[in-house]
C-alpha atoms as a PDB file:
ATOM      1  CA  UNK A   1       0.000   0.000   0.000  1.00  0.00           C
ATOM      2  CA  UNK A   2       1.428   3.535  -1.099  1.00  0.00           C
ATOM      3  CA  UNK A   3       1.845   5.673   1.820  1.00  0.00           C
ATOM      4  CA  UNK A   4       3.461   9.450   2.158  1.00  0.00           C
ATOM      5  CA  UNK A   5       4.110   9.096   6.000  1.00  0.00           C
ATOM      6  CA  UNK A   6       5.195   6.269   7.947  1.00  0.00           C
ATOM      7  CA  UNK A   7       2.836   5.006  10.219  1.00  0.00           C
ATOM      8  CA  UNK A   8       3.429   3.408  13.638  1.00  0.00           C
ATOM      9  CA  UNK A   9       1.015   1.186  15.293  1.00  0.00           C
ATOM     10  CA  UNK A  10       0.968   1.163  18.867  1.00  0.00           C
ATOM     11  CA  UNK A  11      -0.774  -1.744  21.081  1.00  0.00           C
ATOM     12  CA  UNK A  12      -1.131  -0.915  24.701  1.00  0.00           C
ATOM     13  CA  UNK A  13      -1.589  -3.648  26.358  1.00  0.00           C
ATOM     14  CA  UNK A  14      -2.043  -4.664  30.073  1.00  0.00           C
ATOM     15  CA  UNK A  15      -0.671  -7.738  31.067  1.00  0.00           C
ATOM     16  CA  UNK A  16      -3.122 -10.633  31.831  1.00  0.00           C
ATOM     17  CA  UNK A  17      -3.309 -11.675  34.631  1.00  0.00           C
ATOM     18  CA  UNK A  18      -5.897 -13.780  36.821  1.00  0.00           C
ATOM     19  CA  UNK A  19      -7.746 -11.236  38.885  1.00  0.00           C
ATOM     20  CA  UNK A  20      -5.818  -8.055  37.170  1.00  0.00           C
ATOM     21  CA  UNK A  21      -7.489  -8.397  33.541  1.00  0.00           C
ATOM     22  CA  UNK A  22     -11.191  -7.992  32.430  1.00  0.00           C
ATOM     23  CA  UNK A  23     -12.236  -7.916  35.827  1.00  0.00           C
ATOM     24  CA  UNK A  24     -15.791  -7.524  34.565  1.00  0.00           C
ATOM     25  CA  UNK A  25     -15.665 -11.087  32.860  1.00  0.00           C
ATOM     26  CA  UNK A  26     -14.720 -12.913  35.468  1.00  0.00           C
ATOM     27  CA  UNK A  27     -18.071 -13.587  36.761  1.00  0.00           C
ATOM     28  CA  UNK A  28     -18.573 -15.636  33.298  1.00  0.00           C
ATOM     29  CA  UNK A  29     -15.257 -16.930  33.221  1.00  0.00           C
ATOM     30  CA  UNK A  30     -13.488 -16.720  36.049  1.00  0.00           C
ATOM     31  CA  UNK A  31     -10.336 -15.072  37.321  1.00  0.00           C
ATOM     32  CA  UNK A  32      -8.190 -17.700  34.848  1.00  0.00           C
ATOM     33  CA  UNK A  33     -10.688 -17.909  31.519  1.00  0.00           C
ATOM     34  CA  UNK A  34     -10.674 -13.860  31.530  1.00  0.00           C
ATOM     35  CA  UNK A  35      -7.129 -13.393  31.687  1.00  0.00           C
ATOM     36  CA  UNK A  36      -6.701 -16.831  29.269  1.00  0.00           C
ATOM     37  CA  UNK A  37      -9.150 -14.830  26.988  1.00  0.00           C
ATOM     38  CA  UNK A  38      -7.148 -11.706  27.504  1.00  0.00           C
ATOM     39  CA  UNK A  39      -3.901 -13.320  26.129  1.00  0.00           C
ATOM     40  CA  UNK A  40      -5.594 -14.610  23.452  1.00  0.00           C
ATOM     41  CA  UNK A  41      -7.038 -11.394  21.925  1.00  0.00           C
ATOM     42  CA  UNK A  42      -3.883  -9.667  22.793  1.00  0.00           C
ATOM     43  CA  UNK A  43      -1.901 -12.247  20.949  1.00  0.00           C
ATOM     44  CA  UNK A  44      -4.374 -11.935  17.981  1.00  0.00           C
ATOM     45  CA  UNK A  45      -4.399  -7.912  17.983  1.00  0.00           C
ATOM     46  CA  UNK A  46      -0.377  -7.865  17.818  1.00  0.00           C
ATOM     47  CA  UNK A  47      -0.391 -10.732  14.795  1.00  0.00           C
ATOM     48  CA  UNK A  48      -2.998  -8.201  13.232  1.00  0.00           C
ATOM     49  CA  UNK A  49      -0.712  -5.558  13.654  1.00  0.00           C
ATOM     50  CA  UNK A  50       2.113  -7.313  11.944  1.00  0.00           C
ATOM     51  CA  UNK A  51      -0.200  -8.654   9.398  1.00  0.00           C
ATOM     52  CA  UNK A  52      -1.515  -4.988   8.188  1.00  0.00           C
ATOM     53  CA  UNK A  53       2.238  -4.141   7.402  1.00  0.00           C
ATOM     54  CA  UNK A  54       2.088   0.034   8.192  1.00  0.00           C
ATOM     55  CA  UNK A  55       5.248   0.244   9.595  1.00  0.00           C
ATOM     56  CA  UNK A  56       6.711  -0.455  13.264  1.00  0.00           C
ATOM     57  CA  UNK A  57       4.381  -2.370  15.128  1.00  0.00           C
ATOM     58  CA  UNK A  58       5.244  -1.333  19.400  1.00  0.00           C
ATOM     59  CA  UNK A  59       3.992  -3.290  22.191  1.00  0.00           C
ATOM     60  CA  UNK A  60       3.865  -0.762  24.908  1.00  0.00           C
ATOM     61  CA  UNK A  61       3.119  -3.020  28.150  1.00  0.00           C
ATOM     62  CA  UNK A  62       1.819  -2.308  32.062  1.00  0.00           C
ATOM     63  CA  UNK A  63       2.993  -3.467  34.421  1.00  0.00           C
ATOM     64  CA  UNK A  64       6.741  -2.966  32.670  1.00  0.00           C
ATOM     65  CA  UNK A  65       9.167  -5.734  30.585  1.00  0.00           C
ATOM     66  CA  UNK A  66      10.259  -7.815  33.444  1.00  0.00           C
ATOM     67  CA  UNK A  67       6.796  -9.789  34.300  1.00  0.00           C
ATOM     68  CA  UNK A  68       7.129 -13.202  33.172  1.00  0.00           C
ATOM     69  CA  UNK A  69       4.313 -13.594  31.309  1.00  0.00           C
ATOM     70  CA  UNK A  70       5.742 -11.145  28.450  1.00  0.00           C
ATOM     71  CA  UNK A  71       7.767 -13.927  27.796  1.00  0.00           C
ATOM     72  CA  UNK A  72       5.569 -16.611  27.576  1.00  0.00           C
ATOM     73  CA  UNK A  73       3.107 -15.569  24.686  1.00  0.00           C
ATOM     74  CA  UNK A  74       3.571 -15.769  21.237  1.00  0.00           C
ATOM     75  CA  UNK A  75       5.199 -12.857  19.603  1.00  0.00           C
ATOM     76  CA  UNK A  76       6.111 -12.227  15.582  1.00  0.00           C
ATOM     77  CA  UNK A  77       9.769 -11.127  14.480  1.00  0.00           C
ATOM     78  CA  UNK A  78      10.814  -7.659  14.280  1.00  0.00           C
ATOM     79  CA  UNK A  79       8.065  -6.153  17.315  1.00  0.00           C
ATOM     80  CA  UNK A  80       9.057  -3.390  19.524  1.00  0.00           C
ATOM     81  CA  UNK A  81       8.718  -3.160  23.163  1.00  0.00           C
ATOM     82  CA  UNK A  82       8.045  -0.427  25.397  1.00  0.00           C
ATOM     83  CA  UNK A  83       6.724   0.353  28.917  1.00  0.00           C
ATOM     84  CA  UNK A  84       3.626   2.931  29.453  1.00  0.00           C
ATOM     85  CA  UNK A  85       5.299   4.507  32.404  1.00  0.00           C
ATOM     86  CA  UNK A  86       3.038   5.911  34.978  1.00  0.00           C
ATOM     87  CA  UNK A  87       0.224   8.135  34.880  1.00  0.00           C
ATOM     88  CA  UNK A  88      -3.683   7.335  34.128  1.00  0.00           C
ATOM     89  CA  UNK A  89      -4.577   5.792  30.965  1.00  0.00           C
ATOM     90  CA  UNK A  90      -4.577   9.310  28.810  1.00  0.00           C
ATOM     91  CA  UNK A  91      -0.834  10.217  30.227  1.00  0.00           C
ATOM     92  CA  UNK A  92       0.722   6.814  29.033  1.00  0.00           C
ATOM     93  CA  UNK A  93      -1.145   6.939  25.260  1.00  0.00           C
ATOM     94  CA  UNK A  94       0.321  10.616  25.471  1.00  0.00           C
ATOM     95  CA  UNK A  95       3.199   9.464  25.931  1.00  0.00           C
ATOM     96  CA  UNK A  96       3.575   6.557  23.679  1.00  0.00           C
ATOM     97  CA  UNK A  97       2.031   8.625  20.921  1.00  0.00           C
ATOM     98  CA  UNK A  98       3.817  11.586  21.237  1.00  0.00           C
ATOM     99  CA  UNK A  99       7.657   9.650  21.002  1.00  0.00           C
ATOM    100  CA  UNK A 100       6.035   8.762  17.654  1.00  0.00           C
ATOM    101  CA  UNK A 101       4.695  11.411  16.084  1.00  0.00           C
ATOM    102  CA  UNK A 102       8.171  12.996  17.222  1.00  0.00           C
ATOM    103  CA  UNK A 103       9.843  10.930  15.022  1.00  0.00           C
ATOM    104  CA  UNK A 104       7.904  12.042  12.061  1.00  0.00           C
ATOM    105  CA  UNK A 105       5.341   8.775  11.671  1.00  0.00           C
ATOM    106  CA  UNK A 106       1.672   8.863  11.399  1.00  0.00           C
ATOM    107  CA  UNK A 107       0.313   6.612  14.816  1.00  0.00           C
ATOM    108  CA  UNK A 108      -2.508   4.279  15.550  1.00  0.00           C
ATOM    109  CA  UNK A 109      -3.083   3.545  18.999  1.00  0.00           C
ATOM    110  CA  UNK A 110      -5.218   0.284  19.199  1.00  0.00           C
ATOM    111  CA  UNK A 111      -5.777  -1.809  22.346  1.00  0.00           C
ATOM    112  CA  UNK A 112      -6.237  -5.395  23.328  1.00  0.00           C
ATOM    113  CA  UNK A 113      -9.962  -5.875  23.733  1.00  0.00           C
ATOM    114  CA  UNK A 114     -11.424  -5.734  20.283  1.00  0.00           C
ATOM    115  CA  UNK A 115     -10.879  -8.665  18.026  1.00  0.00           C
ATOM    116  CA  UNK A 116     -13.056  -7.262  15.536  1.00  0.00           C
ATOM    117  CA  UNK A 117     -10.610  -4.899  14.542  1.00  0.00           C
ATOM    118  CA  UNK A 118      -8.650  -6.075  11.531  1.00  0.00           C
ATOM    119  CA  UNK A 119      -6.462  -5.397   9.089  1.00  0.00           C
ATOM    120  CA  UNK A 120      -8.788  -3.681   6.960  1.00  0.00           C
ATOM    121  CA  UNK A 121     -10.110  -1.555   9.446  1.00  0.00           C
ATOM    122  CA  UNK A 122      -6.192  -0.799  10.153  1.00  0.00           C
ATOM    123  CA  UNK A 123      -5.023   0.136   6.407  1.00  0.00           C
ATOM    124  CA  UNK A 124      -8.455   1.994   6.318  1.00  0.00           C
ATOM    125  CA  UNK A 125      -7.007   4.474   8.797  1.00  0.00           C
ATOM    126  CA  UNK A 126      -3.264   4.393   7.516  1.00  0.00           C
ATOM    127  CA  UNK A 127      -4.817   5.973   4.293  1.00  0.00           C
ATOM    128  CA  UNK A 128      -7.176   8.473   6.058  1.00  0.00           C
ATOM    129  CA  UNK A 129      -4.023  10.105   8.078  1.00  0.00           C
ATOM    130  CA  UNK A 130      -3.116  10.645   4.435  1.00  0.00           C
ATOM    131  CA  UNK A 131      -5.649  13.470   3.841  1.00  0.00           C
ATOM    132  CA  UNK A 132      -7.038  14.383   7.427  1.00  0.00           C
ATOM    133  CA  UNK A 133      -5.307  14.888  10.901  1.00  0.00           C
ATOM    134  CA  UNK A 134      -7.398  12.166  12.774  1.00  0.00           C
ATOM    135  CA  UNK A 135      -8.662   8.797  12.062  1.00  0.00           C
ATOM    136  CA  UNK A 136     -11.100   6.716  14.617  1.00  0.00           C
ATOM    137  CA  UNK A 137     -12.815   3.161  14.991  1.00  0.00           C
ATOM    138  CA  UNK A 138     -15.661   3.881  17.861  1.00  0.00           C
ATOM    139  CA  UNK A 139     -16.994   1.159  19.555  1.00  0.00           C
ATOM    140  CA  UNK A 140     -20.472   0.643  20.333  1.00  0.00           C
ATOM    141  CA  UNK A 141     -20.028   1.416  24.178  1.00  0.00           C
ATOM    142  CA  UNK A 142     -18.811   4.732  23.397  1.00  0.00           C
ATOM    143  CA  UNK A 143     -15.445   4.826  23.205  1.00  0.00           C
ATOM    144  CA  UNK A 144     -12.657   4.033  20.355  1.00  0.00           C
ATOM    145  CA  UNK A 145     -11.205   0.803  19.289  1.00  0.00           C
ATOM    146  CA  UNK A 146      -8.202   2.895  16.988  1.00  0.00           C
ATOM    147  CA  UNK A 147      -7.134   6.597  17.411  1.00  0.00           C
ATOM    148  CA  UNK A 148      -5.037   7.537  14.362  1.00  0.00           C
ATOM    149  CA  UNK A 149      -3.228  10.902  14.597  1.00  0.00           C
ATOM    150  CA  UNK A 150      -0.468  12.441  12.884  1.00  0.00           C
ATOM    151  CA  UNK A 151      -0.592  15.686  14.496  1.00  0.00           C
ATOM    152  CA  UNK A 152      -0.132  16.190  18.282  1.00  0.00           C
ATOM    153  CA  UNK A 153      -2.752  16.502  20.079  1.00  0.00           C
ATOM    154  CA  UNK A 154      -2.509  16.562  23.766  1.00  0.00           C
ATOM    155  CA  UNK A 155      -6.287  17.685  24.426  1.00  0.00           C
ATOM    156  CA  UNK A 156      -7.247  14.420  23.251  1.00  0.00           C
ATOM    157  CA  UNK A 157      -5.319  12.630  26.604  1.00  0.00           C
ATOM    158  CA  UNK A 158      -5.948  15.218  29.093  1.00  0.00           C
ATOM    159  CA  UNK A 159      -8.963  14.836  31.801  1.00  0.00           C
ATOM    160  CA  UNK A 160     -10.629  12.549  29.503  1.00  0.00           C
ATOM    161  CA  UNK A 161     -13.156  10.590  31.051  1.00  0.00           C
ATOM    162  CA  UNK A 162     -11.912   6.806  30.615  1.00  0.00           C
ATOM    163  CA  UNK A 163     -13.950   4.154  30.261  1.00  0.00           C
ATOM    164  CA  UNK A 164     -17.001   5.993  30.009  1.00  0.00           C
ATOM    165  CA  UNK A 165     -19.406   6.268  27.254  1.00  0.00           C
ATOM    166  CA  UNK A 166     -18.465   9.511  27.132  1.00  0.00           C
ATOM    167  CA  UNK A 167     -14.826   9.102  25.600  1.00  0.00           C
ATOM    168  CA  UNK A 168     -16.274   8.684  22.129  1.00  0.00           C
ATOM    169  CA  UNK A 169     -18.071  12.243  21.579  1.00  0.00           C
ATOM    170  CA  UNK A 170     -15.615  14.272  24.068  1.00  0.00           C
ATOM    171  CA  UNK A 171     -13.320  13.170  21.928  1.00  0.00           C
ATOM    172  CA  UNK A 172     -14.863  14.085  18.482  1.00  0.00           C
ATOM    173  CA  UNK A 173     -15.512  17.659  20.378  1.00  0.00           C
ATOM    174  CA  UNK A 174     -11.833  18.454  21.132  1.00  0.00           C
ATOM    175  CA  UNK A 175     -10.745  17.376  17.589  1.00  0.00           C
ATOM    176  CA  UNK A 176     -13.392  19.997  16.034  1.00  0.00           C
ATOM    177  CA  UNK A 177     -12.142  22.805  19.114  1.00  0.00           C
ATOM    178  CA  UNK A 178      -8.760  22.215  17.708  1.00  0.00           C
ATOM    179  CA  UNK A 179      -9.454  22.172  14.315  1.00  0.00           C
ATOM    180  CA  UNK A 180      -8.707  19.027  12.756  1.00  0.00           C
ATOM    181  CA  UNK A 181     -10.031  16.931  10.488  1.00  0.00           C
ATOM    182  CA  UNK A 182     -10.539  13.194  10.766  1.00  0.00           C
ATOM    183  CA  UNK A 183     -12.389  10.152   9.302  1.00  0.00           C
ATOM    184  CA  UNK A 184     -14.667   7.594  11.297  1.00  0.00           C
ATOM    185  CA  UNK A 185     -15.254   4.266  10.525  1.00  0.00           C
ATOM    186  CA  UNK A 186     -18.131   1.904  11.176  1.00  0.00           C
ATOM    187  CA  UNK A 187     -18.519   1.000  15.239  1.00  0.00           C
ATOM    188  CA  UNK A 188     -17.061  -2.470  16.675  1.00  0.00           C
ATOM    189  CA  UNK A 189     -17.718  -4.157  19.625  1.00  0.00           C
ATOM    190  CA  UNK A 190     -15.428  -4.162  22.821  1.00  0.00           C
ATOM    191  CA  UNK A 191     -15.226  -7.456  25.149  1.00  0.00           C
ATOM    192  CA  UNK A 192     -15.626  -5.903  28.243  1.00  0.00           C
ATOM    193  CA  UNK A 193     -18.609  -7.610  29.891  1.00  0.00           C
ATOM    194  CA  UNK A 194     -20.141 -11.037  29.807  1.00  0.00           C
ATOM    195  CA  UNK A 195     -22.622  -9.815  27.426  1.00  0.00           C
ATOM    196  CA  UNK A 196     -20.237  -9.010  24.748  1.00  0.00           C
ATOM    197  CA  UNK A 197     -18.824 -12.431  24.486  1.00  0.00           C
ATOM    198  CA  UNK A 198     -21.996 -13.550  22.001  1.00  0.00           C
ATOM    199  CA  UNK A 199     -19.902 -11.380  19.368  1.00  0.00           C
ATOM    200  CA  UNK A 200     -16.869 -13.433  19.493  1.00  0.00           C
ATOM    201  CA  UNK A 201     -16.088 -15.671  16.781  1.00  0.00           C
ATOM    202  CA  UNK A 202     -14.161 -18.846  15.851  1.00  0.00           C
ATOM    203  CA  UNK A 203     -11.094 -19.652  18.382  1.00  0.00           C
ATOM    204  CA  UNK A 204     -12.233 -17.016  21.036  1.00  0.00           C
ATOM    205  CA  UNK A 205     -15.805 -17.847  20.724  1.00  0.00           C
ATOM    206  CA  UNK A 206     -14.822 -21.488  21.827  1.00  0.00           C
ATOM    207  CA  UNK A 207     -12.259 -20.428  24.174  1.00  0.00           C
ATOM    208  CA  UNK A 208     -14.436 -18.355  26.182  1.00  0.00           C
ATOM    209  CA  UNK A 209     -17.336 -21.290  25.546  1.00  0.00           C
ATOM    210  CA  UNK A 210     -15.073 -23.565  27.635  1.00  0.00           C
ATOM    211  CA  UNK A 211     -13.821 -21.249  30.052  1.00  0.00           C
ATOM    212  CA  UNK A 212     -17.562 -20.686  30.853  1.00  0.00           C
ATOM    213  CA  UNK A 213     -18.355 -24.303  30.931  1.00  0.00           C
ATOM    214  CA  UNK A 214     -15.323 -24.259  33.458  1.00  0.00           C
ATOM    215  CA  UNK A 215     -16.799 -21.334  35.622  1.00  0.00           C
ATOM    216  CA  UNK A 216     -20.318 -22.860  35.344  1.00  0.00           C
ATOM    217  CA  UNK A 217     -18.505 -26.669  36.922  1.00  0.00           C
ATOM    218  CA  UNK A 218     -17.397 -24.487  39.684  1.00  0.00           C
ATOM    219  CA  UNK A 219     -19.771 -22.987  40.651  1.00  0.00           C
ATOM    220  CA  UNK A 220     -23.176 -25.460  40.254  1.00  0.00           C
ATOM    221  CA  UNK A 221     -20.706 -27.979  42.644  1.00  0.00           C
ATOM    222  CA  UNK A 222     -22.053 -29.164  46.067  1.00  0.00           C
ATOM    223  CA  UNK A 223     -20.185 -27.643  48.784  1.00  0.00           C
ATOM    224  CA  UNK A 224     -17.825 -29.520  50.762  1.00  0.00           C
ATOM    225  CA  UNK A 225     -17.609 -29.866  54.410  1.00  0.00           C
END
């Protein structure tokens, strides 16, 4: 794909682990099945990364590199690492963001929780930084799947309400207050909660389908004692 602008695509990614990752699945799944389905759609959103072929894809991880479990999923060739530092969620995508746009490339920040976000939805947004300053994927709880920028923009991180259905139009108003232009396309879904789960499909689907079954065992069992 022709491009005038590199383009870096940045994962952040938390690491998962039982009791510390999609809290809000666990009563489906459990403490292990959440995280299990965490690595799995983190593993699949870093091979879809790789796959869209932008430019560097980063891994930028919390808690930082020395956790074991960074070393015990499957990783492609050629990915970069980095830590998200400290700060709420808006000060570490500010950072990450900002050392790229520093460097002169285009950036799309993605995350770990949408497996519906592919490689088309990916190049899509490579070729709308090409003619606007902002690029987004919303997802259908009201917030974003992809931010593309290649322009700083540090209202866009600031005092933003996370993980609130209100991170998908606040955002939209700051980029028109500043003055940029940017491109939207079609709303995905998020697996956040036990009732997003019916739109996984293929491998997750029946990973989370056992993990359930698992969670169900446990907890229909006749107490002991």
């Amino acid at each position: 794909m022709a491009r005038s602008q590199a383009c870096r695509t940045i994962l952040m990614a938390k690491a998962p682990l039982p009791g510390q990752v999609k809290t809000r699945l666990m009563p489906a799944l459990g403490p292990e099945g959440a995280a299990a389905l965490a690595a799995a759609m983190l593993e699949r959103a870093v091979a879809t990364a790789v796959a869209a072929d932008l430019g560097p894809v980063e891994l930028c991880v919390a808690p930082a590199l020395p956790l074991p479990i960074w070393h015990q999923l499957q990783w492609p060739p050629g990915l970069r690492w980095s830590a998200q530092g400290d700060g709420d969620l808006g000060a570490r995508m500010a950072r990450a963001a900002g050392r790229a746009l520093a460097e002169g490339e285009a950036v799309l920040l993605i995350g770990m929780d949408c497996p519906a976000l592919g490689v088309p939805q990916l190049r899509t947004a490579a070729v709308q930084l090409q003619s606007h300053e902002a690029a987004l994927v919303p997802t259908k709880d009201g917030g974003y799947a992809l931010l593309g920028l290649r322009r700083w923009q540090p209202s866009l991180f600031t005092a933003m309400p996370w993980s609130t259905p209100a991170v998908l139009p606040e955002t939209r108003r700051r980029l028109a207050a500043a003055g940029c232009s940017w491109q939207e396309q079609p709303p995905l879904v998020d697996i956040d909660t036990p009732d997003d789960l019916a739109s996984l499909e293929g491998d997750l689907r029946q990973l989370a389908d056992h993990w359930r079954r698992e969670a169900a065992g446990r907890g229909s069992g006749a107490p002991s004692g």
